[in-house]
Protein backbone atom coordinates (compact mmCIF):
# COMPACT_ATOMS: atom_id res chain seq x y z
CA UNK A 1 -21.34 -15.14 15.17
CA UNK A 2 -19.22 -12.78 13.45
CA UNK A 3 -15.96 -13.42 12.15
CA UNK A 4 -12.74 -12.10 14.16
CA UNK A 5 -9.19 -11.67 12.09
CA UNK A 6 -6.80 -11.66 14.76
CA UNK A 7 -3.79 -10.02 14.23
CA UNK A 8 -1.62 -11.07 17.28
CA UNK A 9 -2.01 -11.44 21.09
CA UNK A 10 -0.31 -11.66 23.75
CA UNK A 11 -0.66 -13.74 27.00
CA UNK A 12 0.46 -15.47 29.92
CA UNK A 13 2.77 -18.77 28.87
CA UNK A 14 -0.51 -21.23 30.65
CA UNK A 15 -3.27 -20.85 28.80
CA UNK A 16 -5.31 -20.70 32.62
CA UNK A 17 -4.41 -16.89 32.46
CA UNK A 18 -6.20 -13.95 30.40
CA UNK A 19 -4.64 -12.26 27.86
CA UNK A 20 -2.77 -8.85 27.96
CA UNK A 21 -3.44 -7.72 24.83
CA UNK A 22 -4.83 -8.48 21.51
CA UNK A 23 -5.52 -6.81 18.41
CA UNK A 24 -8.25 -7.86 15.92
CA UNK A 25 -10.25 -6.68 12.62
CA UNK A 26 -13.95 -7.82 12.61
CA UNK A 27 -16.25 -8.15 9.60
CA UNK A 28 -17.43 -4.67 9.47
CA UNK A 29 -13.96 -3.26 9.26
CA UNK A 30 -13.60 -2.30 13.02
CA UNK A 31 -10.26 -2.79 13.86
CA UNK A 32 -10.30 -3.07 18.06
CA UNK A 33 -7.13 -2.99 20.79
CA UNK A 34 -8.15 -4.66 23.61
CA UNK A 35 -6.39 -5.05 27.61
CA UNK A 36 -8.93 -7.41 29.30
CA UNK A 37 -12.10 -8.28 28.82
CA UNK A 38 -13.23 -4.94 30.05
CA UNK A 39 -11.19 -2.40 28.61
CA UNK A 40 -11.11 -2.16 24.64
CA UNK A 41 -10.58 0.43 22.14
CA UNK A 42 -12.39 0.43 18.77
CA UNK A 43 -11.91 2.29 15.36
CA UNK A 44 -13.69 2.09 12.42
CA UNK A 45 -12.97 3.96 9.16
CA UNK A 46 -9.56 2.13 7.95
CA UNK A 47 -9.47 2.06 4.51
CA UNK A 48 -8.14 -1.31 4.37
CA UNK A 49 -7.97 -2.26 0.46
CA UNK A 50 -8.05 -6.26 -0.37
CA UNK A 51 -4.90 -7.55 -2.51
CA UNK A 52 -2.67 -4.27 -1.78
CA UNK A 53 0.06 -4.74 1.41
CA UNK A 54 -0.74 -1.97 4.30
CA UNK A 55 1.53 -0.96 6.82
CA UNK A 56 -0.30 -1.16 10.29
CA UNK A 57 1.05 0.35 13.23
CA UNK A 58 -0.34 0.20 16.99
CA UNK A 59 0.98 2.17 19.94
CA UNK A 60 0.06 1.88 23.50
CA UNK A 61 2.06 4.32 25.78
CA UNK A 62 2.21 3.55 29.32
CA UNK A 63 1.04 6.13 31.45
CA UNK A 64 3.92 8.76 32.90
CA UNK A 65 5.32 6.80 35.98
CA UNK A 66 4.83 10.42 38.07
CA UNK A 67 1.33 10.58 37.54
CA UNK A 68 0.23 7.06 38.38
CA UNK A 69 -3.29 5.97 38.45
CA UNK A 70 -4.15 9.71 37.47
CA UNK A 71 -3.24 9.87 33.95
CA UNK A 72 -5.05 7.32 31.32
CA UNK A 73 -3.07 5.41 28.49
CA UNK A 74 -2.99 6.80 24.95
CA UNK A 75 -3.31 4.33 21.98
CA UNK A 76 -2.43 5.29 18.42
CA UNK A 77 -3.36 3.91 14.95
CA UNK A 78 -1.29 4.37 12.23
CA UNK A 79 -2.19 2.94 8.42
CA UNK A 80 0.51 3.08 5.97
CA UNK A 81 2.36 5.94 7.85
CA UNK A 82 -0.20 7.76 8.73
CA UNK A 83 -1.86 8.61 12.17
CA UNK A 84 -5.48 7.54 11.88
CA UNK A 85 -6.96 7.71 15.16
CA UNK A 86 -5.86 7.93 18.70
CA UNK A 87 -7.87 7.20 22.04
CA UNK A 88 -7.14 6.63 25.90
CA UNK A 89 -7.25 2.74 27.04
CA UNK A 90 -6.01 1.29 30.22
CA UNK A 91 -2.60 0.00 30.29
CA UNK A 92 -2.16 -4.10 30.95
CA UNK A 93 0.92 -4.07 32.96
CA UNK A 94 2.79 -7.64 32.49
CA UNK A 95 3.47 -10.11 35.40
CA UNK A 96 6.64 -9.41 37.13
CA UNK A 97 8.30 -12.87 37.05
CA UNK A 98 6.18 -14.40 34.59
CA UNK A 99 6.91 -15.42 30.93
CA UNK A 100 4.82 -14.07 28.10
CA UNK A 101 3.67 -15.38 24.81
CA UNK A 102 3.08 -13.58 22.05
CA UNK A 103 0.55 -15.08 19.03
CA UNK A 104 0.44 -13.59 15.34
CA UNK A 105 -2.70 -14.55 13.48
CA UNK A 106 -5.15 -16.41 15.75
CA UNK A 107 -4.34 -18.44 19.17
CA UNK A 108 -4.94 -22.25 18.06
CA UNK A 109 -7.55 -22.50 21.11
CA UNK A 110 -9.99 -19.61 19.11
CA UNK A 111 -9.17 -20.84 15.78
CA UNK A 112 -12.71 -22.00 13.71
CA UNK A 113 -13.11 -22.59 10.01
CA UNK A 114 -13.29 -19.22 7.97
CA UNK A 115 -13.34 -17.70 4.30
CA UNK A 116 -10.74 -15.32 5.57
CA UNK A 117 -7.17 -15.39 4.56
CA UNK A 118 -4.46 -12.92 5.18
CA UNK A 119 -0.76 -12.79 4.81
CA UNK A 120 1.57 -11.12 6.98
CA UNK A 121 5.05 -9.90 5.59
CA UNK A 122 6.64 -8.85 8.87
CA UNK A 123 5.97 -8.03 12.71
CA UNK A 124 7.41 -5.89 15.15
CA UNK A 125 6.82 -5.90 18.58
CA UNK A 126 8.30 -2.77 20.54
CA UNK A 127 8.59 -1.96 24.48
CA UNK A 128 9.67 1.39 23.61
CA UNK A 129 7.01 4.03 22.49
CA UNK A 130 7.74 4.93 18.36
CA UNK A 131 7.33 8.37 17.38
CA UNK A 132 5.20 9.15 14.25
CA UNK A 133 8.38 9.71 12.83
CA UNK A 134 10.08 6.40 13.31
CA UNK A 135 6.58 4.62 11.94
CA UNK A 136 6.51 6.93 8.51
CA UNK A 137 9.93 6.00 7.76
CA UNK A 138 8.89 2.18 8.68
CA UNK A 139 6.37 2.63 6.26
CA UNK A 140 8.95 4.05 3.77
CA UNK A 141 10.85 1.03 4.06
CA UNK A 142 8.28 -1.19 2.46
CA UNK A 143 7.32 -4.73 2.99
CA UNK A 144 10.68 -5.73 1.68
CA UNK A 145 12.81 -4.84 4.70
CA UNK A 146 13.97 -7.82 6.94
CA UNK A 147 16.23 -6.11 9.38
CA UNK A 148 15.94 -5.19 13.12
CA UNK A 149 16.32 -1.13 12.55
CA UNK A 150 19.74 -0.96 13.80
CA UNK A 151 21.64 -0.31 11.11
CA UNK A 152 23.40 2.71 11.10
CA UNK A 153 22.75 3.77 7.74
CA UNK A 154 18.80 3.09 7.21
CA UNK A 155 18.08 5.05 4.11
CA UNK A 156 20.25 2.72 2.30
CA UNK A 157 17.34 -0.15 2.69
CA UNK A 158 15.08 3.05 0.79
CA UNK A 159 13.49 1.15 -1.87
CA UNK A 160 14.19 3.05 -5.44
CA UNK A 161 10.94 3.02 -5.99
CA UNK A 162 10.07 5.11 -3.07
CA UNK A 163 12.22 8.03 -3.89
CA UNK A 164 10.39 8.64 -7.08
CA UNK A 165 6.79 8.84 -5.66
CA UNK A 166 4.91 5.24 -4.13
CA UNK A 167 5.83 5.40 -0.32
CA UNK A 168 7.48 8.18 -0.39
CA UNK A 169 3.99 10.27 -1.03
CA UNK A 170 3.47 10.18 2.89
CA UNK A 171 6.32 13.38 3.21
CA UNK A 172 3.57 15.45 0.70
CA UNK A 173 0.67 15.30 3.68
């Protein structure tokens, strides 16, 4: 059986229920976004470099309230600022009235023994939908900011660094 690195999920409080969500890198590299056990969303090609931090960003937009059951959800991959691939996957909606829980790295009742380790600097979870520019300047920010991106002056959390090439490369494409 192949290995899954689960990034996060996220679930009904019981564990009786089925997920909601969940986002996973298998062996070969495939990153996948999944809703149910039905509805997934693969993509393969992320140049995902071992010992170097990556900035990973996922968005799932709900569809337009207007159109209803007539217009499919859009997903979006970004790597290190940069929109890699996009493709239409049903929306989850969430329980009205019931708690969720929300697992980073892999739920205890999937966990097995494995080679693979990982580190995670920080995670963000967002109702709202980001725009492509609100991920670059994440991305910008590097792995050393902490806060909750409501300060009112952000580009004083710039890293120095940045300005004079690293992160700051991702304005040149």
């Amino acid at each position: 059986e192949q290995n899954i690195f689960r990034i996060f999920s996220v679930g009904a409080v019981s564990n009786e229920s089925p997920f909601y969500a969940e986002l996973y890198f298998q062996e070969d590299g495939i990153l996948t976004l999944a809703t149910s056990n039905s509805h997934s969303l693969s993509f393969a090609g992320l140049e995902i470099e071992e010992g170097r931090w990556h900035h990973l960003a996922v968005v799932h937009s709900k569809p337009n309230a207007l159109a209803g059951l007539f217009q499919a959800s859009v997903a979006y991959v970004y790597l290190d600022g940069k929109l890699r691939h996009t493709g239409k996957l049903g929306y989850s909606p969430s329980p009205v009235g019931k708690s969720l829980q929300v697992t980073v790295g892999t739920p205890a009742t999937c966990a097995r023994v494995s080679d693979l380790t990982w580190k995670t600097r920080s995670c963000y979870l967002f109702e709202e939908v980001l725009t492509s520019g609100c991920i670059g300047f994440m991305y910008i920010l590097g792995r050393g900011y902490k806060g909750l991106f409501q300060d009112a002056n952000l580009l004083r959390f710039v890293p120095n660094q940045a300005c004079g090439g690293g992160s700051m490369a991702i304005l040149d494409s």
